[in-house]
Protein backbone atom coordinates (compact mmCIF):
# COMPACT_ATOMS: atom_id res chain seq x y z
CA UNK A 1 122.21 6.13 88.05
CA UNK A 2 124.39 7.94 84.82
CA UNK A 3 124.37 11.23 85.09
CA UNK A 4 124.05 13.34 82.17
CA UNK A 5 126.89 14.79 80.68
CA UNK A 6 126.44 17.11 77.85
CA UNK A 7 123.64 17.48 75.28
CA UNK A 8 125.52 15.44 72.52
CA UNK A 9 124.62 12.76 74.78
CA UNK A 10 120.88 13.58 74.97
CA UNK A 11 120.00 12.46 71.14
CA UNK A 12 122.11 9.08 71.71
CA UNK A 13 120.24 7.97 75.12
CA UNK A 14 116.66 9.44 73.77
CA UNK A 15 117.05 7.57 70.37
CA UNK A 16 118.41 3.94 72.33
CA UNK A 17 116.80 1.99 74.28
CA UNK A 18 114.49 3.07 77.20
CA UNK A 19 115.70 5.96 79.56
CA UNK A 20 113.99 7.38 82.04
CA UNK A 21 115.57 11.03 82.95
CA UNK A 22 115.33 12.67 86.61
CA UNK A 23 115.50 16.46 86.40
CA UNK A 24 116.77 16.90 89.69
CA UNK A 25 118.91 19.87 91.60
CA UNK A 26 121.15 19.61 94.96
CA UNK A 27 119.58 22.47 96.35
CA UNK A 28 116.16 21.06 96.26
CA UNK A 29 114.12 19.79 99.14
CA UNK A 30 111.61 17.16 97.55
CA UNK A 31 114.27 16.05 95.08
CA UNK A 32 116.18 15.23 98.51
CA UNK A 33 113.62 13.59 99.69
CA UNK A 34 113.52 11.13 96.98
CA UNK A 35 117.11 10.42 96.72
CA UNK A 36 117.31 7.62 99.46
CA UNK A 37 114.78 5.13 98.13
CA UNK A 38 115.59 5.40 93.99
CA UNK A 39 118.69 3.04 94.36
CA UNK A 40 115.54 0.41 95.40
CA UNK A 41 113.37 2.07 92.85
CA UNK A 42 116.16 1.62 89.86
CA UNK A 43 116.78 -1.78 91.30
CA UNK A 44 112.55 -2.97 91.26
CA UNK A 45 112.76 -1.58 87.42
CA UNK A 46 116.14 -2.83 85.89
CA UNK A 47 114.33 -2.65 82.36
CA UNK A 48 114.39 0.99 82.47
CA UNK A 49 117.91 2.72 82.42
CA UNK A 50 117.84 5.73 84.96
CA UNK A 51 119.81 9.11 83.71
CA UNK A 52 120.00 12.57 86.02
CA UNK A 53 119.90 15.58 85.04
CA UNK A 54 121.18 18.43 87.13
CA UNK A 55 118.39 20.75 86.35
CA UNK A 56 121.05 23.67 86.51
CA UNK A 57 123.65 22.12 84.10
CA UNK A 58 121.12 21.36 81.79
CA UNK A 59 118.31 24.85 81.85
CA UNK A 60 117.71 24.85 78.41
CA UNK A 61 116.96 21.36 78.02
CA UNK A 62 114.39 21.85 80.36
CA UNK A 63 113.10 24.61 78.75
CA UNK A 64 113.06 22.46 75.63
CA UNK A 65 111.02 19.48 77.53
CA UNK A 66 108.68 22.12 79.65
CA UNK A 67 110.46 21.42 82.98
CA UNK A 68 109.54 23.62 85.48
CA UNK A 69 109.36 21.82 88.65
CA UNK A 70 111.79 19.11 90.59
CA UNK A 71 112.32 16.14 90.71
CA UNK A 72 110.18 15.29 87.33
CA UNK A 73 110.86 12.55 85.65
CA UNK A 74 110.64 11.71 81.44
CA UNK A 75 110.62 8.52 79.83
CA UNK A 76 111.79 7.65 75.83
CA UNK A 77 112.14 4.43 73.95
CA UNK A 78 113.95 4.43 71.05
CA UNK A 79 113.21 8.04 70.12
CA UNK A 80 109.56 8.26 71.11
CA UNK A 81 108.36 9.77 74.43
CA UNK A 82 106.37 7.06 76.35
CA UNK A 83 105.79 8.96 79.59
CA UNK A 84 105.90 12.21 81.97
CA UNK A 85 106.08 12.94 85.46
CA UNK A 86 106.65 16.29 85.50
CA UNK A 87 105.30 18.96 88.34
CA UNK A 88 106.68 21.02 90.99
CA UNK A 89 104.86 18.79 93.87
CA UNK A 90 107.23 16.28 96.00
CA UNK A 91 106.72 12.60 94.19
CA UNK A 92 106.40 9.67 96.76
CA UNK A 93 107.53 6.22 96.23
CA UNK A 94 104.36 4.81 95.48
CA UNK A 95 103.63 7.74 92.50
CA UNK A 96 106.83 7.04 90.97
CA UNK A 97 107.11 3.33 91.06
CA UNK A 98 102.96 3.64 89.67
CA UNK A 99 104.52 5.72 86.92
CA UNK A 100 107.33 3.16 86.52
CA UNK A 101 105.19 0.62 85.93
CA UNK A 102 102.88 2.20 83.04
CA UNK A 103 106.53 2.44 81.38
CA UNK A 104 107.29 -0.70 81.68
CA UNK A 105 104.00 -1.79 80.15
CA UNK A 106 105.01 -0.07 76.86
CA UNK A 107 108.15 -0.42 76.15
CA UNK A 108 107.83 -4.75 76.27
């Protein structure tokens, strides 16, 4: 998965292609919890490119995006936002590969 670098880099990965950013932290539980499976998850959708964004590094942008729970998850293609996982509850496999999919479906 890229990991976010800077905000420059924000407009060129919103504005290209389809990303899918995962507003994630170290120090959080449920975002742990999802870490083992998403190499599978990013594997099972290969259309979508995966970024992260430590959710520390990157406060204001989540601010700007109305982040205010981990992990969450946003999805753009070619400037437009297409979909939104966003809460504070832990995500299980099955939500996020069901929100995968309705991506997937709109970007073809």
């Amino acid at each position: 998965m890229k990991k976010l670098h800077s905000m420059e880099e924000v407009d060129t990965l919103v504005n290209s292609g389809t990303h899918v950013f995962l507003f994630s932290a170290n120090w959080c539980p449920d975002c742990r919890f999802i870490e083992p499976f998403m190499p599978e998850v990013e594997a099972k959708f290969s259309d979508l490119e995966f970024v992260y964004v430590d959710r520390d590094e990157f406060i204001d942008l989540c601010g700007e995006w109305d982040i205010y729970g981990i992990p969450s998850f946003v999805a753009f293609h070619n400037g437009n936002e297409v979909g939104r996982f966003v809460s504070k509850d832990r995500k299980t496999r099955e939500e996020i590969e069901a929100f995968l999919t309705g991506i997937s479906g709109t970007v073809d």
